[in-house]
Protein backbone atom coordinates (compact mmCIF):
# COMPACT_ATOMS: atom_id res chain seq x y z
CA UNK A 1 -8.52 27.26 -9.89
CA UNK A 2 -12.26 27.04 -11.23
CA UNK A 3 -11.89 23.00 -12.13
CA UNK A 4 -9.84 21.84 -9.81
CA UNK A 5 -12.25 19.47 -7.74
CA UNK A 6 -12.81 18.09 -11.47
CA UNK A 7 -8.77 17.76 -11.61
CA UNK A 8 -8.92 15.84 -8.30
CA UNK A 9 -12.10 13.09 -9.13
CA UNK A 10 -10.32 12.73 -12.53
CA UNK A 11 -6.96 11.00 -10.41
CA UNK A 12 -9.01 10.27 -7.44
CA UNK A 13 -12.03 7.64 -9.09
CA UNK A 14 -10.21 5.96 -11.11
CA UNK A 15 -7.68 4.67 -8.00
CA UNK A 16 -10.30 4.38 -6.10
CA UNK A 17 -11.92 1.73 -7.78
CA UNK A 18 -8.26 0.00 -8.39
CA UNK A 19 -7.21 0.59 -5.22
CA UNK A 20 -10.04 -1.01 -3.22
CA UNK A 21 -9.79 -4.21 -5.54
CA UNK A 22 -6.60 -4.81 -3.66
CA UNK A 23 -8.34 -5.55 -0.32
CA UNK A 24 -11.23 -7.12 -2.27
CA UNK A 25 -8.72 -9.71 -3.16
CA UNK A 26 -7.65 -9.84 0.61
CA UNK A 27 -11.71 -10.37 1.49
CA UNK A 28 -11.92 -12.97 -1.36
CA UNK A 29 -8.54 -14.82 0.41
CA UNK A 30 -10.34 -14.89 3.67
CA UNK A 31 -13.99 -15.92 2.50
CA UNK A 32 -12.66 -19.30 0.35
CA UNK A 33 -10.58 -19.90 3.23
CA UNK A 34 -12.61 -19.31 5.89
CA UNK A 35 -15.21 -21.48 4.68
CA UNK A 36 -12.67 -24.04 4.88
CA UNK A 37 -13.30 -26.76 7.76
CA UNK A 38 -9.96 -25.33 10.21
CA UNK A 39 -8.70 -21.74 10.84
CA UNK A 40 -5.24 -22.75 10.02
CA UNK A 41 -5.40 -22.12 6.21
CA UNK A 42 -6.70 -18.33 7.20
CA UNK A 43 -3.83 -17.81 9.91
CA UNK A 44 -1.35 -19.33 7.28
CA UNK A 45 -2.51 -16.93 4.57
CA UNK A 46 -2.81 -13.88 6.99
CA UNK A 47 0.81 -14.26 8.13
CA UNK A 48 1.81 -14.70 4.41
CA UNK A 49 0.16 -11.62 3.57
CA UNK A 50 1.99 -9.31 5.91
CA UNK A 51 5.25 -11.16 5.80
CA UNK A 52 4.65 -10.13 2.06
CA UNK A 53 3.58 -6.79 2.65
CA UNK A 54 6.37 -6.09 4.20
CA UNK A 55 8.95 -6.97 2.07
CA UNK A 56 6.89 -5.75 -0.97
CA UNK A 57 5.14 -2.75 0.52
CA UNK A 58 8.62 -1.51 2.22
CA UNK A 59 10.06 -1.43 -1.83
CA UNK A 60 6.72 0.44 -2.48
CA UNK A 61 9.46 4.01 -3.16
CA UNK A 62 9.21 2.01 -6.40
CA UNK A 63 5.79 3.32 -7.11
CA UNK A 64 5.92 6.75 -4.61
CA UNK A 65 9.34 7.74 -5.13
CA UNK A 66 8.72 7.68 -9.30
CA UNK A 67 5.33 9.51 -9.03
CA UNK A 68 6.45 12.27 -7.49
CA UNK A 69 9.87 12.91 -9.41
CA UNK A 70 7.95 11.99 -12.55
CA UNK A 71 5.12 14.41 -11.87
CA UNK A 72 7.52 17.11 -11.71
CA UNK A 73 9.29 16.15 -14.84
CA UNK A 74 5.89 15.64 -16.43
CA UNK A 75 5.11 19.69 -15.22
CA UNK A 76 8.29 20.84 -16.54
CA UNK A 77 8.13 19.02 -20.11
CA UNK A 78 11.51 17.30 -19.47
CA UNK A 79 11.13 14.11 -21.88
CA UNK A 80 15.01 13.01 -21.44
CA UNK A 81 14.26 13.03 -17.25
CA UNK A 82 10.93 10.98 -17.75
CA UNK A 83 12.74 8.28 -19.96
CA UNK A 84 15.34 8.52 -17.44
CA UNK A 85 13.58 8.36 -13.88
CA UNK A 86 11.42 5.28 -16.23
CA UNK A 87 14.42 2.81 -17.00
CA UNK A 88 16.63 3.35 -13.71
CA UNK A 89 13.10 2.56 -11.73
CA UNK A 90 12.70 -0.49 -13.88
CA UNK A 91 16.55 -1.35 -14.07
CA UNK A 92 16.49 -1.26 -9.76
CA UNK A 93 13.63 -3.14 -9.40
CA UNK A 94 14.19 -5.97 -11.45
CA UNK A 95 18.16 -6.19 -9.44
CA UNK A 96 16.26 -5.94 -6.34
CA UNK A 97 13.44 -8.66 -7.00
CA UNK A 98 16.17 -11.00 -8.08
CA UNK A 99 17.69 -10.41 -4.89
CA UNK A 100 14.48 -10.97 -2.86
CA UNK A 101 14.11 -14.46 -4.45
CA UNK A 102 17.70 -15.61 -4.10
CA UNK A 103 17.55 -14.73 -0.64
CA UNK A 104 14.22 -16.71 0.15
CA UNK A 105 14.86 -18.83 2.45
CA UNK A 106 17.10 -16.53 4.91
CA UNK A 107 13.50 -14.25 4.96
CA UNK A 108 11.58 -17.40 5.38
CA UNK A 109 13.63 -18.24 8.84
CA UNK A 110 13.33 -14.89 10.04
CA UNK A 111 9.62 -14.59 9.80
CA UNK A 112 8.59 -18.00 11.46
CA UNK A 113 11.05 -16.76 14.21
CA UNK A 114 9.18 -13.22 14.22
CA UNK A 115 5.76 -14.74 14.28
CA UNK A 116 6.00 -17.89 16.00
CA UNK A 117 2.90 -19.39 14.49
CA UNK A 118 1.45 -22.96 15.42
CA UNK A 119 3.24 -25.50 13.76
CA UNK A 120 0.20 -26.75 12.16
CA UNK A 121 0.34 -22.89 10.82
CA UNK A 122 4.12 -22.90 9.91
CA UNK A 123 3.47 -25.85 7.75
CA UNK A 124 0.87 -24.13 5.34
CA UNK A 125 2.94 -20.74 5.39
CA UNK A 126 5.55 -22.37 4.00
CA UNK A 127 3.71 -24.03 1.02
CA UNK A 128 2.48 -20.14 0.61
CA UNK A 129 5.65 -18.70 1.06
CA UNK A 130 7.77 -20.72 -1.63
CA UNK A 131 5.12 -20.55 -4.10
CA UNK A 132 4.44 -16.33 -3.72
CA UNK A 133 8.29 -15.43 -3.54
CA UNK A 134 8.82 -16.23 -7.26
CA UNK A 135 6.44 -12.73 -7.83
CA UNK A 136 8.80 -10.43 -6.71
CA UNK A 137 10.14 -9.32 -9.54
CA UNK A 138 7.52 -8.69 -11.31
CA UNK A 139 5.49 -6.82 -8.19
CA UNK A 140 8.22 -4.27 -7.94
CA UNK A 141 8.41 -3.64 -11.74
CA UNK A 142 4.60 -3.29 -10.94
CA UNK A 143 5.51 -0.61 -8.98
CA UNK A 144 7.80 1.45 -10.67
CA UNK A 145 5.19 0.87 -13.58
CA UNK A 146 2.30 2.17 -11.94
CA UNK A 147 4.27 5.34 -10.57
CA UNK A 148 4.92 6.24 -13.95
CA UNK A 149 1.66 6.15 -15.04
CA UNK A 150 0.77 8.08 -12.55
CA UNK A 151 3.08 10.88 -12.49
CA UNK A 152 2.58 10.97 -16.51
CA UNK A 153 -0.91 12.10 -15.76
CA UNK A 154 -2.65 9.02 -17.40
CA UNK A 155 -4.74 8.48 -14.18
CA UNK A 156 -6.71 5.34 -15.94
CA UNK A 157 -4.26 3.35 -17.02
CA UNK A 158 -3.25 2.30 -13.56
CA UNK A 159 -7.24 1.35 -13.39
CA UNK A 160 -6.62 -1.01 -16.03
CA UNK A 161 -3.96 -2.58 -14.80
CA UNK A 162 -4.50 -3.07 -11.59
CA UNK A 163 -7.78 -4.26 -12.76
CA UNK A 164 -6.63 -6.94 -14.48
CA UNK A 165 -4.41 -7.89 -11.87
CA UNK A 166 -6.97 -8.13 -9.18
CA UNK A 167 -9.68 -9.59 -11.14
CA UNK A 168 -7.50 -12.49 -12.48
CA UNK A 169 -5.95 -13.30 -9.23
CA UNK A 170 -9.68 -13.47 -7.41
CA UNK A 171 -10.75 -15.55 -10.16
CA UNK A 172 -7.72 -18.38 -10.00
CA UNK A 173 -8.25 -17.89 -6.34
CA UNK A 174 -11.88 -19.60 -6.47
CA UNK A 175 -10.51 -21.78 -9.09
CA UNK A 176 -7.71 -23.33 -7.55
CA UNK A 177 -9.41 -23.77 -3.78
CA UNK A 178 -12.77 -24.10 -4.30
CA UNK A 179 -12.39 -25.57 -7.95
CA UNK A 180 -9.14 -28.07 -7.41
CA UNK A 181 -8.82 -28.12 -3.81
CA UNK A 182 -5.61 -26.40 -3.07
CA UNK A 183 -5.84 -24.53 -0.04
CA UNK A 184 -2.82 -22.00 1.22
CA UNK A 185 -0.59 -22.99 -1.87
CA UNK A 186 -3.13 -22.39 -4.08
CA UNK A 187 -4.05 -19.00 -3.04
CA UNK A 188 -0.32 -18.28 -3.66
CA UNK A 189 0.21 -19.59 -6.78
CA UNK A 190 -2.80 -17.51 -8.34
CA UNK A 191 -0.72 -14.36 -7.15
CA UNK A 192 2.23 -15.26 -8.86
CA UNK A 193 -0.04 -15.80 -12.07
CA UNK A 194 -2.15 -12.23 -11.83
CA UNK A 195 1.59 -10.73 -10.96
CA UNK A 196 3.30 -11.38 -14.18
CA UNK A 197 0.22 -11.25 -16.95
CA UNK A 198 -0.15 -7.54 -15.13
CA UNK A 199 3.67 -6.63 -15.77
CA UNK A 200 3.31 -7.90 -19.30
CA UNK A 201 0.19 -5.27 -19.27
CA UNK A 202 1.60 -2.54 -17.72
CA UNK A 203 4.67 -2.71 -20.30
CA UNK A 204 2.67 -2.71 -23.14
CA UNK A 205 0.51 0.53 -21.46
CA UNK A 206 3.71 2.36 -20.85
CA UNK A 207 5.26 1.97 -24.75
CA UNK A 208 2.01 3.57 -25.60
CA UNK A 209 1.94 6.10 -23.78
CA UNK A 210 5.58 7.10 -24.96
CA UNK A 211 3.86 6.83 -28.66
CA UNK A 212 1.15 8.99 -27.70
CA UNK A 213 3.20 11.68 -26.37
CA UNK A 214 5.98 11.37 -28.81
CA UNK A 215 8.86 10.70 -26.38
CA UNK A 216 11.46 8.74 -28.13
CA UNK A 217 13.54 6.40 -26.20
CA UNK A 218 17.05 8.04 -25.40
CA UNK A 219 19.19 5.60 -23.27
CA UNK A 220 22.27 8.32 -22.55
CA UNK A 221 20.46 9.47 -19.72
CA UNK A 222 20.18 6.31 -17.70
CA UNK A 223 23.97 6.47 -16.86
CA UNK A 224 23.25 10.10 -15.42
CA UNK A 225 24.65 10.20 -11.82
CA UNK A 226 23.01 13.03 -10.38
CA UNK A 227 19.28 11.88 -11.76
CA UNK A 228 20.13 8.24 -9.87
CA UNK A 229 21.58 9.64 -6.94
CA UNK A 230 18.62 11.50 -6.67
CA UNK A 231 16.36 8.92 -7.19
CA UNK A 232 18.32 6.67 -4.22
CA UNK A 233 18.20 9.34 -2.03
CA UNK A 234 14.06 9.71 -2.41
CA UNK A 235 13.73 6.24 -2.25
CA UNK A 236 16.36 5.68 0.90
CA UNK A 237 13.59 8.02 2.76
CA UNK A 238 10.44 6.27 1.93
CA UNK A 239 12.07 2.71 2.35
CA UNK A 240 12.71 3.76 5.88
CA UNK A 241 9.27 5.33 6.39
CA UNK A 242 7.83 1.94 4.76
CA UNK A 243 9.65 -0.59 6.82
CA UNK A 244 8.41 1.39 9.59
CA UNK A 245 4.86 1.40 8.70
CA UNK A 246 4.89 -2.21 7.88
CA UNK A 247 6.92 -3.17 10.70
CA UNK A 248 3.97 -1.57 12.89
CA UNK A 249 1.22 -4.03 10.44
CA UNK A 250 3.50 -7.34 10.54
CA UNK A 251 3.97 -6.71 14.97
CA UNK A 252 0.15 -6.24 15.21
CA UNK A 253 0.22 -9.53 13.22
CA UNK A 254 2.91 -11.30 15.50
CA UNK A 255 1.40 -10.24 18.44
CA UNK A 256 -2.41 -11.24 17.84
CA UNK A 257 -0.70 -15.16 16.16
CA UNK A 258 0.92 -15.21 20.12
CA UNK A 259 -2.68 -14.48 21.46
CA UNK A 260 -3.89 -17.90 19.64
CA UNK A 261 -5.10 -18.69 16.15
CA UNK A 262 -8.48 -17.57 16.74
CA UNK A 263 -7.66 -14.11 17.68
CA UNK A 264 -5.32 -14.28 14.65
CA UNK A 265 -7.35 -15.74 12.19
CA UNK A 266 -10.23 -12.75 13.47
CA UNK A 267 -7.90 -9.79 13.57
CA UNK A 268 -6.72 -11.22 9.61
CA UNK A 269 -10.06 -10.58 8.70
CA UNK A 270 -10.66 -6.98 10.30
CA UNK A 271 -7.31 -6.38 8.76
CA UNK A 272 -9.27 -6.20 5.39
CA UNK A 273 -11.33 -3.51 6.72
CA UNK A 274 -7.94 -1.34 7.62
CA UNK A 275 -6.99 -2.34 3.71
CA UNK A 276 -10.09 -0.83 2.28
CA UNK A 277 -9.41 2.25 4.49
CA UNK A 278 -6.02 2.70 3.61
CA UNK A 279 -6.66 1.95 -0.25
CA UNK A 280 -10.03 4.43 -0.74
CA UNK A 281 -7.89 7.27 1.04
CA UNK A 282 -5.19 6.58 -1.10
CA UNK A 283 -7.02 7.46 -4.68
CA UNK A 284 -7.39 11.34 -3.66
CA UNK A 285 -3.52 10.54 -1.99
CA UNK A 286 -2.39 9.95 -5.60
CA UNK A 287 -4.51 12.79 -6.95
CA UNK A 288 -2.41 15.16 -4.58
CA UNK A 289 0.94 13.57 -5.90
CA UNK A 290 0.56 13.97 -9.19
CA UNK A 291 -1.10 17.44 -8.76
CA UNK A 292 1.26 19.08 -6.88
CA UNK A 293 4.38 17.16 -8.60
CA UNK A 294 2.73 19.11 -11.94
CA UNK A 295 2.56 22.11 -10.04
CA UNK A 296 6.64 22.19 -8.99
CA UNK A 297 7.60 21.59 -12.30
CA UNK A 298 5.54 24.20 -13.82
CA UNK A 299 6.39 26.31 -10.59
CA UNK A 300 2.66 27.20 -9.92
CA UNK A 301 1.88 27.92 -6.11
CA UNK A 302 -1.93 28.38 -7.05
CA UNK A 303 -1.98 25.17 -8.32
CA UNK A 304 -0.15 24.04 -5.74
CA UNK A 305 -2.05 25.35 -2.62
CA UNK A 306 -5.72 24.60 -4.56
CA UNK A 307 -4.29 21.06 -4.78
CA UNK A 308 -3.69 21.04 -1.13
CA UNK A 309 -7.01 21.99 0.36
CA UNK A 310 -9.22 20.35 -2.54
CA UNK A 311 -7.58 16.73 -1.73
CA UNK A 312 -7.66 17.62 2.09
CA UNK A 313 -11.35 18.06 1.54
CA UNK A 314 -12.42 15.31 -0.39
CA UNK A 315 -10.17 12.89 2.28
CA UNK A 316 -12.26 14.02 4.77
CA UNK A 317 -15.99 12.89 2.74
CA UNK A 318 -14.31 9.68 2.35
CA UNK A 319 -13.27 8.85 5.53
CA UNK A 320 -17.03 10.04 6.61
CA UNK A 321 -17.97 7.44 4.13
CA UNK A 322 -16.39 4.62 5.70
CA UNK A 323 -17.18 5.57 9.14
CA UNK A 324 -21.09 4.85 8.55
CA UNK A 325 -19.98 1.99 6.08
CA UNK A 326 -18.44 0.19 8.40
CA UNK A 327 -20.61 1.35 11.51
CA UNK A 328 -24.03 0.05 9.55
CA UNK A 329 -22.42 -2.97 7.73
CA UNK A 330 -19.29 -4.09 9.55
CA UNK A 331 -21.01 -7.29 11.25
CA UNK A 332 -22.98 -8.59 7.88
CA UNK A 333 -19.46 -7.90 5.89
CA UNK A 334 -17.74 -10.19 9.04
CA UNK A 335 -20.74 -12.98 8.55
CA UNK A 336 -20.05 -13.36 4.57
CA UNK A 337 -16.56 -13.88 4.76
CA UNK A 338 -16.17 -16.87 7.65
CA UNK A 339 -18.76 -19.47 8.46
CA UNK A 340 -16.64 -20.61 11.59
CA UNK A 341 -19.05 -19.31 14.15
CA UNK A 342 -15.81 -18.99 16.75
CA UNK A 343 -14.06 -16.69 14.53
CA UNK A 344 -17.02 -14.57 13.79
CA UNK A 345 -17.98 -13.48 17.38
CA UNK A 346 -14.48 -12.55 17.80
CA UNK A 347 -13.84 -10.51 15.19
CA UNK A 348 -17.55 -9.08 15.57
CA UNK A 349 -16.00 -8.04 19.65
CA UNK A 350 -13.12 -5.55 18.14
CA UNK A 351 -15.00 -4.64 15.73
CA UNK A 352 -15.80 -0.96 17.40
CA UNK A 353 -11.81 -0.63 16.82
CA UNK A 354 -12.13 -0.43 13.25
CA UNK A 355 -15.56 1.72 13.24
CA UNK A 356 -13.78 5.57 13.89
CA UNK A 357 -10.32 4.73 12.49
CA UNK A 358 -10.92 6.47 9.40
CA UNK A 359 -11.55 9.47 10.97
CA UNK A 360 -8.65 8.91 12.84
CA UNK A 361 -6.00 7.85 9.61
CA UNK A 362 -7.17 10.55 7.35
CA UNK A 363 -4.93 13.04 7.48
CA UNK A 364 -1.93 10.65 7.19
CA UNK A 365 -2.74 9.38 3.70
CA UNK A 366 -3.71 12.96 2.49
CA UNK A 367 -0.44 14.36 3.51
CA UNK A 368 1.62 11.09 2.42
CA UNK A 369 0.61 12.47 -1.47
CA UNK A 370 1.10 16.41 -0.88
CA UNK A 371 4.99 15.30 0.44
CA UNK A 372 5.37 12.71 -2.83
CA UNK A 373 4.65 15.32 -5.03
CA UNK A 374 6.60 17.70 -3.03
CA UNK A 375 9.65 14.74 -3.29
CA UNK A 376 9.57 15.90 0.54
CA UNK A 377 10.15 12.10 1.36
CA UNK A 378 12.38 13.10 4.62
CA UNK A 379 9.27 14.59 6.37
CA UNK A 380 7.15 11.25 5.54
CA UNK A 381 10.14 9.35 6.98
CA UNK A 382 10.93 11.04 10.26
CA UNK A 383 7.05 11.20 11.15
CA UNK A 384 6.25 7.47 10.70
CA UNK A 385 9.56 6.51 12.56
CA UNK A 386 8.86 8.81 15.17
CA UNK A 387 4.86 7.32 15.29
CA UNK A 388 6.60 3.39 15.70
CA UNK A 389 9.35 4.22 17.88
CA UNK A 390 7.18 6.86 20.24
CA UNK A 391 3.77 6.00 20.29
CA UNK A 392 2.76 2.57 18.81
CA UNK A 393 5.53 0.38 21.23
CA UNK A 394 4.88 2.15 24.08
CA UNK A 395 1.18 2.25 24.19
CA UNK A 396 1.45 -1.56 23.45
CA UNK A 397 3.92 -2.29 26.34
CA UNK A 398 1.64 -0.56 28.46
CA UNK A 399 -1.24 -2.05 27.58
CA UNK A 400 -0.51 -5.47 27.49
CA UNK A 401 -2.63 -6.78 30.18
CA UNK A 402 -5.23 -5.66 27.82
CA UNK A 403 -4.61 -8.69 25.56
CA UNK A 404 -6.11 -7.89 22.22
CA UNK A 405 -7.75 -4.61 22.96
CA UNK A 406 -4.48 -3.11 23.97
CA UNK A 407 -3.08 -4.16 20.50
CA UNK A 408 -5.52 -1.83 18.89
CA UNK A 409 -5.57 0.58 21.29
CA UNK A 410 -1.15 0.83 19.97
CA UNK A 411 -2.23 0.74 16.45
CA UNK A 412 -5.13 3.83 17.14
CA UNK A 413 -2.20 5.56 18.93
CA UNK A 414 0.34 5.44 15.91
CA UNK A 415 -2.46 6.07 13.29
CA UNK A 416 -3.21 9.44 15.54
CA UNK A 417 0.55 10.16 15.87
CA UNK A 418 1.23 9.98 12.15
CA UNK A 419 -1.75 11.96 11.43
CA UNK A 420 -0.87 14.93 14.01
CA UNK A 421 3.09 14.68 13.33
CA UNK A 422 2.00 15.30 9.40
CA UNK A 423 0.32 17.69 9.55
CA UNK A 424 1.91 19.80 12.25
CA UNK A 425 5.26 19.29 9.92
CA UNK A 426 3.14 20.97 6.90
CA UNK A 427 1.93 23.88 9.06
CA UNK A 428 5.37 24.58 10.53
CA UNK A 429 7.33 23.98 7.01
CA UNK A 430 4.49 25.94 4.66
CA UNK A 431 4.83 28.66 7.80
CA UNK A 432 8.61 29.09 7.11
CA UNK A 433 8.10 29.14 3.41
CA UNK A 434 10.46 25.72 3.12
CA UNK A 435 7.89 23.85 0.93
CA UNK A 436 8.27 25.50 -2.38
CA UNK A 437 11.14 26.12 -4.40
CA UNK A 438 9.17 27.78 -7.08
């Protein structure tokens, strides 16, 4: 496999860059509203975010689940299972986003009861809440758009739209704080913009695609059992491996708003950090989907295990990267995005948290895209449940007396368990010969 690190960089930089203009946005959320006069507006906006993230990032089988059953369509030329896997995504999430925003208020109960924020707090959530809800739709076609893309190999496409989204939103974000004087609201209603001009996007990038490739539509197949079965059972997995993962984000939230709304309003912010992680890891993540989804459908195990250790490798530089990133710049990147000197020194004191996680989370994200392309959703399922359930509420039971610190030391203990359970579950499966069918 002579070009195979070429193979890898030609998925991997193109989500890279997307990627990490997801927590840009995040970083530009926090700077306009940190600069603003209370920490209230930050604190509103951070619980927002994860209240959001986990309702949006739990449906997020609508992006994983269609990579990796699209790569291996893709692999095995099957143009009737792409057009397939393509309008039963689209048909579920746009059922399922309806859904989210009839049942608004029901979601909005439940997470002022999770979070138990200030009521100064509660009142700006919920001027961000009933403002961003009205996106969902459109996020999860997002999603089931972007997995497409990727699985049908056209690795810049999702750079373009995701682009565009992120650019936009930044840009109505300045606008409509800093410009008109909106503050949580504002940020909200700027997502809700960005969300549907990038749907209308990724649409129009999809229908070209098709023309390029000279797939004609064929509708028969969307009524095909078996195919939607399948794709319910992938995405059953991953939803439960999602809600997990988020659940572990959104009680790290809950528990730092109970600690006060400075510790809140500083963890928000070294949240970012954690989102830049996650997202850089991610672009050689989605290489290894779509790589080894190609390589079960053309039922190549050179490909397959090339795939494997290439990604693995080039994880491992990036997660060096941010290491001395964040170790050299981590207190000047704190300093640009508040002004509130209280908040600052606070989230400058857990900062040493954030400095080694990538080292730590690594191996997580890397195998998250070998078992996508695999369709191997069960393993990515079982291991993050078993990280919540096992490691991260126990170590923070037992180190509550630790206030803050413990908190992170519960979220370094599931970001270690999810690495080690992954892995250890590829060693033991590859060792038995139950990862390839081909």
């Amino acid at each position: 496999m002579k070009y195979i690190h070429n193979d890898v960089w030609r998925f991997a930089w193109p989500m890279i860059i997307a990627n990490v203009t997801t927590p840009l946005l995040g970083l530009v959320d926090a700077a306009v509203l940190g600069h603003l006069p209370s920490p209230i507006y930050l604190g509103a906006v951070a619980i927002g975010a994860s209240v959001f993230s986990c309702i949006y990032w739990s449906m997020g089988f609508f992006r994983m689940g269609t990579t990796g059953l699209i790569a291996q369509a893709y692999g095995a030329r099957d143009s009737r299972s792409i057009i397939r896997i393509l309008f039963q995504s689209l048909i579920l999430a746009i059922l399922i986003g309806l859904l989210l925003v009839f049942f608004a208020k029901p979601l909005f109960l439940l997470s002022i009861t999770f979070f138990q924020p200030s009521l100064s707090v509660s009142s700006e959530f919920a001027s961000y809440y009933f403002v961003r809800i009205y996106s969902a739709p459109a996020v999860l076609i997002n999603f089931a758009l972007l997995g497409w893309l990727i699985g049908m190999h056209k690795a810049r496409a999702p750079l373009y739209l995701m682009l565009l989204a992120n650019s936009l939103n930044i840009v109505l974000d300045v606008l409509f704080v800093m410009g008109f004087g909106m503050t949580a609201k504002g940020v909200a209603l700027a997502t809700v913009f960005a969300d549907y001009v990038s749907m209308s996007f990724g649409l129009y990038l999809v229908v070209r695609v098709l023309r390029e490739r000279d797939i004609q539509l064929d509708f028969s197949g969307v009524y095909y059992k078996a195919g939607f079965f399948q794709l319910l059972s992938v995405n059953r997995h991953l939803f439960l491996r999602s809600l997990s993962l988020l659940f572990s984000f959104a009680f790290f939230t809950a528990q730092g708003a109970r600690l006060g709304d400075t510790v809140l309003a500083s963890n928000a912010i070294l949240i970012n950090f954690l989102l830049f992680i996650a997202n850089g890891l991610d672009g050689f993540a989605h290489a290894a989907e779509a790589l080894t989804g190609k390589a079960i459908g053309e039922k190549s195990k050179t490909l397959f295990k090339a795939t494997v250790r290439t990604t693995g490798l080039w994880s491992a530089i990036m997660a060096m990267f941010f290491f001395i990133a964040f170790y050299m710049g981590g207190e000047l990147i704190i300093s640009l995005l508040t002004d509130i000197d209280e908040i600052r020194q606070e989230a400058g004191y857990y900062l040493p948290w954030l400095i080694a996680l990538p080292l730590v989370a690594v191996w997580s994200y890397w195998m998250d895209g070998v078992f996508i392309g695999l369709a191997r959703t069960d393993v990515m399922q079982n291991t993050t449940l078993a990280a919540t359930l096992c490691f991260f509420l126990p170590v923070w039971y037992l180190a509550k007396p630790l206030g803050n610190h413990g908190l992170w030391l519960a979220f370094y203990a599931f970001s270690f368990a999810r690495s080690v359970l992954m892995c250890a579950s590829y060693y033991l499966l590859a060792k038995k010969q139950r990862l390839l069918s081909i």
